[in-house]
PDB file of N, CA and C in Angstrom:
ATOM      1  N   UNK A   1     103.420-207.218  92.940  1.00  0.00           N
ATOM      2  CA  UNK A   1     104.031-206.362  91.951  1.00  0.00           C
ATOM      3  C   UNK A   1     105.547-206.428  92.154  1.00  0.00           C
ATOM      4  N   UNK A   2     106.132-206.835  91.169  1.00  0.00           N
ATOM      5  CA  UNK A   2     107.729-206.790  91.025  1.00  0.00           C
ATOM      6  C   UNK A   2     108.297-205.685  91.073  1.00  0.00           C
ATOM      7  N   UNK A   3     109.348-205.442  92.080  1.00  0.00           N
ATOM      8  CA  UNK A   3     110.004-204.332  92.509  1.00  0.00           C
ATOM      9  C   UNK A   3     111.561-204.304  91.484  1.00  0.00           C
ATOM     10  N   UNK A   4     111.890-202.772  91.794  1.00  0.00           N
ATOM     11  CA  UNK A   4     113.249-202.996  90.724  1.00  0.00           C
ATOM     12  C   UNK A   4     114.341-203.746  91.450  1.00  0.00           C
ATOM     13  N   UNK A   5     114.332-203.838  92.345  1.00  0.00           N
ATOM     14  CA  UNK A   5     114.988-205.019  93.230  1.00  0.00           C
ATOM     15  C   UNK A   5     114.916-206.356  92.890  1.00  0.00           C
ATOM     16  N   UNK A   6     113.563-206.807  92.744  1.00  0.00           N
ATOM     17  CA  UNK A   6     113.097-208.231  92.140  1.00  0.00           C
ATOM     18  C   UNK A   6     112.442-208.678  93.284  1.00  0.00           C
ATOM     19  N   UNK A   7     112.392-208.090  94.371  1.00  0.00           N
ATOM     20  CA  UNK A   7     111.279-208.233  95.333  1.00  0.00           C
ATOM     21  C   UNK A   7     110.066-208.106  94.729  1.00  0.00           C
ATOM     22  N   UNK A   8     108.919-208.742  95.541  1.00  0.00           N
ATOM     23  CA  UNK A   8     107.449-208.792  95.402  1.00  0.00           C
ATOM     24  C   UNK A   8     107.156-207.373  96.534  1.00  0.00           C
ATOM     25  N   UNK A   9     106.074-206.796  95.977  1.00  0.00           N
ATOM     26  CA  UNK A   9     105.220-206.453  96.541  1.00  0.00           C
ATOM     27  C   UNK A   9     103.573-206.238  96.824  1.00  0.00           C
ATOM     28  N   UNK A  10     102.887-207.029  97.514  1.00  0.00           N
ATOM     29  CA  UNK A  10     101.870-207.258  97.903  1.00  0.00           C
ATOM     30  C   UNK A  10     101.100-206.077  97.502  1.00  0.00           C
ATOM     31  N   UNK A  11      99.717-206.499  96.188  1.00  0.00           N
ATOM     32  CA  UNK A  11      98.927-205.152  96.143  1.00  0.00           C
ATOM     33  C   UNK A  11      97.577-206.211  96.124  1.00  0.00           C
ATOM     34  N   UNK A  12      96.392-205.204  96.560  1.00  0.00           N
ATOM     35  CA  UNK A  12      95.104-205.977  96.843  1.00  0.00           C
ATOM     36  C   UNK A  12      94.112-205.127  95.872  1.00  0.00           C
ATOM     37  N   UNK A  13      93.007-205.783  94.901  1.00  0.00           N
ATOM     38  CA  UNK A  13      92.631-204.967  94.255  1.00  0.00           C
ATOM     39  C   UNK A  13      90.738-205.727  94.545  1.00  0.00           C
ATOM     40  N   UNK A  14      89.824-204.628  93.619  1.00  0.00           N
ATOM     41  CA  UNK A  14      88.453-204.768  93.767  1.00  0.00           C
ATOM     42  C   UNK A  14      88.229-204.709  92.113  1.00  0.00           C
ATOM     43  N   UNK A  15      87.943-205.804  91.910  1.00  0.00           N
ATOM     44  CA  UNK A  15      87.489-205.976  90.364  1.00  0.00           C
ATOM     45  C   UNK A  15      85.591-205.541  90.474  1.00  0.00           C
ATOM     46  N   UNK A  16      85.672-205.093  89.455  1.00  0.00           N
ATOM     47  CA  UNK A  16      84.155-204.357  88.725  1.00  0.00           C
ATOM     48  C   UNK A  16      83.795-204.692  87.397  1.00  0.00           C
ATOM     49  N   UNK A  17      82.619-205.234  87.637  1.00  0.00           N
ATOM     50  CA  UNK A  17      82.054-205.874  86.276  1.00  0.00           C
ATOM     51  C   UNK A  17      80.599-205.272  85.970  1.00  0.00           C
ATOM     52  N   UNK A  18      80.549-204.555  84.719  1.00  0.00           N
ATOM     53  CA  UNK A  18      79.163-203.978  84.332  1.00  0.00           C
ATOM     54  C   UNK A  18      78.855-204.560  82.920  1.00  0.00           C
ATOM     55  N   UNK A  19      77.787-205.292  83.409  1.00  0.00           N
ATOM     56  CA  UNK A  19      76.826-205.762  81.816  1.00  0.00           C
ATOM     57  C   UNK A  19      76.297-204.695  81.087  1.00  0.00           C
ATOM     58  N   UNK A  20      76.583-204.055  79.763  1.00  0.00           N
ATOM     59  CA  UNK A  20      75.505-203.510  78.956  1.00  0.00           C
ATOM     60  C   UNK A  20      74.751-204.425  78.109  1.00  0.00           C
ATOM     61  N   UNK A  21      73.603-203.747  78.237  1.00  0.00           N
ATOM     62  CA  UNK A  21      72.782-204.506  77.390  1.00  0.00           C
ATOM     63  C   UNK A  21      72.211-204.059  76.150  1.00  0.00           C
ATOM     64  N   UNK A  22      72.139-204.643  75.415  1.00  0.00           N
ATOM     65  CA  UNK A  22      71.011-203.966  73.857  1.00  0.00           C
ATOM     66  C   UNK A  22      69.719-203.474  73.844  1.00  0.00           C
ATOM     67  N   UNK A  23      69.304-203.128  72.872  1.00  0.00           N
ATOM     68  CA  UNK A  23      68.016-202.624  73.063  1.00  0.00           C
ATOM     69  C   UNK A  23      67.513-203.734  72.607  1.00  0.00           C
ATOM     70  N   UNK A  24      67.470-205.107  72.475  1.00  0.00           N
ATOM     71  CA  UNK A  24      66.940-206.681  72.555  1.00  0.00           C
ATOM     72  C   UNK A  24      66.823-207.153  74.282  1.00  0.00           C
ATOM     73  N   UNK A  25      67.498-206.742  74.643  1.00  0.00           N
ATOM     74  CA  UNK A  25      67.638-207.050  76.312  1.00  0.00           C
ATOM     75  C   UNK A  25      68.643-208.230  76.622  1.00  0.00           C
ATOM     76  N   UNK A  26      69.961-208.461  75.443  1.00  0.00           N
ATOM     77  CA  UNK A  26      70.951-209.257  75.609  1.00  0.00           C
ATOM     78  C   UNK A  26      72.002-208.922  75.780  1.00  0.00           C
ATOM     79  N   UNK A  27      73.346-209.068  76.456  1.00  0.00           N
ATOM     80  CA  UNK A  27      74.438-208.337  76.828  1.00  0.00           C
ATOM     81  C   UNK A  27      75.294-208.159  75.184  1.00  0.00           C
ATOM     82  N   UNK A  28      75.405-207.298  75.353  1.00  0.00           N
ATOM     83  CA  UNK A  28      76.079-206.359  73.831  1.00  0.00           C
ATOM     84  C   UNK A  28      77.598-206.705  74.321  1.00  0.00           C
ATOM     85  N   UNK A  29      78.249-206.212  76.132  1.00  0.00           N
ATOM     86  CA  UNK A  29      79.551-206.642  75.995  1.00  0.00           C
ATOM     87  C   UNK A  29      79.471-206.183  77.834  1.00  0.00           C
ATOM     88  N   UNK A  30      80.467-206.560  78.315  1.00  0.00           N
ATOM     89  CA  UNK A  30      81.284-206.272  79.538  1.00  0.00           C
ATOM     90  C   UNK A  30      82.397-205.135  79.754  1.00  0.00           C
ATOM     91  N   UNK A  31      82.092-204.507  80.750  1.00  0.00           N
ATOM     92  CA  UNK A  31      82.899-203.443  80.857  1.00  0.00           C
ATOM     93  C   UNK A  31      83.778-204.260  82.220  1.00  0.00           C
ATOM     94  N   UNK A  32      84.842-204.123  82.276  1.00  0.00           N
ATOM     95  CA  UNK A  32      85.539-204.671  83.532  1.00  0.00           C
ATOM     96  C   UNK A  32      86.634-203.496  84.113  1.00  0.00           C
ATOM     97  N   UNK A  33      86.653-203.432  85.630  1.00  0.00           N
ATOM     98  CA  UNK A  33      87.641-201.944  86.341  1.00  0.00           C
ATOM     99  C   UNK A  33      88.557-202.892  87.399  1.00  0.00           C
ATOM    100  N   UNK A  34      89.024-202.342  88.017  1.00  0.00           N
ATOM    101  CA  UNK A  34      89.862-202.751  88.893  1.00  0.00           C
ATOM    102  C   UNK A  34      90.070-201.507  89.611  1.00  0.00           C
ATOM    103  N   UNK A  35      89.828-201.735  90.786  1.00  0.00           N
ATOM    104  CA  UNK A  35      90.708-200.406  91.853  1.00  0.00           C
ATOM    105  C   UNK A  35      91.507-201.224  92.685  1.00  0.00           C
ATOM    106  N   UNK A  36      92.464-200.250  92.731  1.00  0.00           N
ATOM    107  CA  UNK A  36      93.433-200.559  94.014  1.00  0.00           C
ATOM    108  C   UNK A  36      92.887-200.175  95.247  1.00  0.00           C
ATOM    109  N   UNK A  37      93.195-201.102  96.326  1.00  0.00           N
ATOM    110  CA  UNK A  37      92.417-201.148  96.855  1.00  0.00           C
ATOM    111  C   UNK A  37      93.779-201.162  98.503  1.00  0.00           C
ATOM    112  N   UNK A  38      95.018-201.775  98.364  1.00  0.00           N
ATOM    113  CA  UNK A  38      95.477-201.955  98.769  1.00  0.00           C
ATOM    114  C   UNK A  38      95.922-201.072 100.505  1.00  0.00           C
ATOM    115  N   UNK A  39      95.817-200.138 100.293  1.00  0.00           N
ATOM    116  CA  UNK A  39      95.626-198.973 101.513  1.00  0.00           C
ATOM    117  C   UNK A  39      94.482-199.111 102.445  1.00  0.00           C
ATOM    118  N   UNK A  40      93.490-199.003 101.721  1.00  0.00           N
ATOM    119  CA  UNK A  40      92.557-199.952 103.060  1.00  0.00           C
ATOM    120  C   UNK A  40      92.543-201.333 103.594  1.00  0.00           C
ATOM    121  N   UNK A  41      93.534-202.053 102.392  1.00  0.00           N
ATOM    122  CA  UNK A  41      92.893-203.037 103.764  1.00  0.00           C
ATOM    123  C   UNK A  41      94.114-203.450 104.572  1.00  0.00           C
ATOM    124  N   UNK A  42      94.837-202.537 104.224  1.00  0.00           N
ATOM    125  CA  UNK A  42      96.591-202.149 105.222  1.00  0.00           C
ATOM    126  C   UNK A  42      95.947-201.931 106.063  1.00  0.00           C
ATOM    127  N   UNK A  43      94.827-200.690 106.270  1.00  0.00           N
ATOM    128  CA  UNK A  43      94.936-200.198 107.908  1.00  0.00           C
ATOM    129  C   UNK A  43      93.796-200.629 108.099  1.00  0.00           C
ATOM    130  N   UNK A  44      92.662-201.997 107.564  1.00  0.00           N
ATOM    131  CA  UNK A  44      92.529-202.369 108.161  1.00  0.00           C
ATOM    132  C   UNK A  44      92.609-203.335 108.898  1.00  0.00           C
ATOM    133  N   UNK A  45      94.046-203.660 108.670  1.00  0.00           N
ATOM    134  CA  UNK A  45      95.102-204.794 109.363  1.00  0.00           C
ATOM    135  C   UNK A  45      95.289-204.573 110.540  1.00  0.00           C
ATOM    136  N   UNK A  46      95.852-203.033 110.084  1.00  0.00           N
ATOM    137  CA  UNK A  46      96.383-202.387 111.519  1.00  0.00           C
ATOM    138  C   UNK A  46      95.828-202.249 112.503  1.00  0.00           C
TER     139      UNK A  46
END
């Protein structure tokens, strides 16, 4: 992530993907999330 400096800063994320399906039993569409995730896996660096 670009800082107002123009530095980078390192973020780590957990993408999430959920199929819905129809009442045919075929995917109608994708729901997609993202969490930040970045704080855990800082300390569990540390």
């Amino acid at each position: 992530m670009e800082q107002p400096d123009g530095s980078f800063e390192t973020r780590y994320w957990k993408p999430t993907f959920l199929s819905v399906f129809g009442e045919d039993g075929q995917v109608e569409f994708v729901l997609h999330g993202a969490d930040d995730v970045t704080a855990e896996v800082l300390a569990e660096e540390a």
